[in-house]
C-alpha atoms as a PDB file:
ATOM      1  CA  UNK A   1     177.141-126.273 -57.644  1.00  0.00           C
ATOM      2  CA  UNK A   2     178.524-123.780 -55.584  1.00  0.00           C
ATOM      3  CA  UNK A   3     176.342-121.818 -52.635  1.00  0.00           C
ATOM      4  CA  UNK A   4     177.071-118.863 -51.819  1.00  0.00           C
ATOM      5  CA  UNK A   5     176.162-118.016 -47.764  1.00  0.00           C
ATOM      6  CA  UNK A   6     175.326-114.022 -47.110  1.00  0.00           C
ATOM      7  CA  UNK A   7     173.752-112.818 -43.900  1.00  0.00           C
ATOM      8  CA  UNK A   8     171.064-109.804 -44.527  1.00  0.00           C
ATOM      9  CA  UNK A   9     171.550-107.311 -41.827  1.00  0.00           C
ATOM     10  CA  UNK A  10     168.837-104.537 -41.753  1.00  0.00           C
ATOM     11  CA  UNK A  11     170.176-101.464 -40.148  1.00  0.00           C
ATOM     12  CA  UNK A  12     168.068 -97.909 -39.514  1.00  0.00           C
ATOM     13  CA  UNK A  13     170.908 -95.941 -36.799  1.00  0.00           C
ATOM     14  CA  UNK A  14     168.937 -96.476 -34.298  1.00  0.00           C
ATOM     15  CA  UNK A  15     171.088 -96.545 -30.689  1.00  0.00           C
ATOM     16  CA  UNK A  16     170.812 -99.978 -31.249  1.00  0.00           C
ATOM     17  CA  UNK A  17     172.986-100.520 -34.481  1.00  0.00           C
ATOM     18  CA  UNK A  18     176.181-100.542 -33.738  1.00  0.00           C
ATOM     19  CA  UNK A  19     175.236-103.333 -31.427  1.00  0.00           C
ATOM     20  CA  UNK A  20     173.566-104.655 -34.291  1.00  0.00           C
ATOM     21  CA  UNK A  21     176.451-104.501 -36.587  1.00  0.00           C
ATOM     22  CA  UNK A  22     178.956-105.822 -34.549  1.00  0.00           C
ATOM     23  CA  UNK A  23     177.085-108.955 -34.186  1.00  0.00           C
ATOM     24  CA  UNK A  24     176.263-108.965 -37.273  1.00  0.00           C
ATOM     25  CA  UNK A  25     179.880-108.909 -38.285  1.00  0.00           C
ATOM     26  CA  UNK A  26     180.738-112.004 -35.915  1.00  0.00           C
ATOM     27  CA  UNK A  27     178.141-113.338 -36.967  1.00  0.00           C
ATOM     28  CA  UNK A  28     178.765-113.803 -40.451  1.00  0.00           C
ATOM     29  CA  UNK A  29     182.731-114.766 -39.314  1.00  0.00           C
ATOM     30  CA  UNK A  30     181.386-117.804 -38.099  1.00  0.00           C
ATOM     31  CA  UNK A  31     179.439-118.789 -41.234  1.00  0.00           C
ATOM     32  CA  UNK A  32     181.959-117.505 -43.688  1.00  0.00           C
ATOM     33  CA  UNK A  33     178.935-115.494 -45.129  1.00  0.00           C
ATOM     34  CA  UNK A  34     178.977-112.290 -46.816  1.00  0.00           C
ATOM     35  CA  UNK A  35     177.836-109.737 -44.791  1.00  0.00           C
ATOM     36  CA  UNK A  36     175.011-107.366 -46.474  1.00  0.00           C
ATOM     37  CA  UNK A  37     174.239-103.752 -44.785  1.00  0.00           C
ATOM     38  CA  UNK A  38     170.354-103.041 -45.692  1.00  0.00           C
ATOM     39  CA  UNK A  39     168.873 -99.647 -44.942  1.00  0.00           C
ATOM     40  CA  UNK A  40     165.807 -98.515 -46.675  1.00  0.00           C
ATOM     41  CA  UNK A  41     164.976 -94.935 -46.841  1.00  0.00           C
ATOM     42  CA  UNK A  42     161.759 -93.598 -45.511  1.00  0.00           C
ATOM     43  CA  UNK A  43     161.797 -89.913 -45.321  1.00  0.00           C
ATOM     44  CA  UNK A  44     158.911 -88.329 -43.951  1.00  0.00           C
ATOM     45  CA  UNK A  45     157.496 -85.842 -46.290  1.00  0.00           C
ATOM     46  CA  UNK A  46     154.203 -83.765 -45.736  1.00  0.00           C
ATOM     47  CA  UNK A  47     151.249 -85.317 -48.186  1.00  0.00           C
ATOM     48  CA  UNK A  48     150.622 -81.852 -49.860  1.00  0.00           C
ATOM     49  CA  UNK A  49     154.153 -81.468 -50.725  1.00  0.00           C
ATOM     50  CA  UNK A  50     155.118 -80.484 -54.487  1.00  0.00           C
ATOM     51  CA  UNK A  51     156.791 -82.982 -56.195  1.00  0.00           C
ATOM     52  CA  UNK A  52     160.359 -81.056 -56.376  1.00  0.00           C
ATOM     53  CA  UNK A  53     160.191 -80.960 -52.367  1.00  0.00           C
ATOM     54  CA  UNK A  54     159.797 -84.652 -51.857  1.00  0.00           C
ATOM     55  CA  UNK A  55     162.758 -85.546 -54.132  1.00  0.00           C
ATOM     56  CA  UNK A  56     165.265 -82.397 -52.192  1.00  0.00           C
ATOM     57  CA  UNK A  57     163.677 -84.446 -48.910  1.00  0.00           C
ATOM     58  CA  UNK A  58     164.518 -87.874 -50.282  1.00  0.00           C
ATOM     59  CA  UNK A  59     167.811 -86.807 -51.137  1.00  0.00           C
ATOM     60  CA  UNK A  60     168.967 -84.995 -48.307  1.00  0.00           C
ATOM     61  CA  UNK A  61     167.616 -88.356 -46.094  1.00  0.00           C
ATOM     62  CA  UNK A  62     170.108 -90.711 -48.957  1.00  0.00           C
ATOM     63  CA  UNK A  63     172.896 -88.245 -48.666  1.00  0.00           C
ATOM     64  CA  UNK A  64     172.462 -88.371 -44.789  1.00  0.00           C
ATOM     65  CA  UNK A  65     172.785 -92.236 -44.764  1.00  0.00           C
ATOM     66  CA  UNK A  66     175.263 -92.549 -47.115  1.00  0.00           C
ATOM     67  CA  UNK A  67     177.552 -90.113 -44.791  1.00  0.00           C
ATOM     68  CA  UNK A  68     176.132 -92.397 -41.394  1.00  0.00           C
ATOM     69  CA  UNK A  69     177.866 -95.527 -43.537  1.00  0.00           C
ATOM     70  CA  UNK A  70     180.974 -93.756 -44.267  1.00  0.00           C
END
């Protein structure tokens, strides 16, 4: 059977992740693991907004992160 190592590395661009990342990166060198980059969107969207406002919000906050990975 072969196993497969990868290392899970939550990231949120915080001051503290490219710190983060660059351990990460070592990290994973060391175990021959496949490094994963997790980042979970959590936009902050008022609770009355209309539908149609909370998906522009959501996908200005994906659009951001995907450009912050880039």
């Amino acid at each position: 059977m072969v196993r497969k190592n990868r290392l899970l590395c939550l990231i949120d661009f915080s001051e503290f992740t490219e710190t983060t990342l660059r351990h990460a990166k070592s990290f994973s060198g060391c175990l021959e693991a496949e490094l994963v980059l997790i980042h979970q969107l959590a936009p902050i969207v008022p609770s009355r907004a209309s539908e149609s406002l909370r998906e522009q919000v959501y996908k200005n906050e994906e659009e951001d992160a995907y450009e912050r990975l880039t």
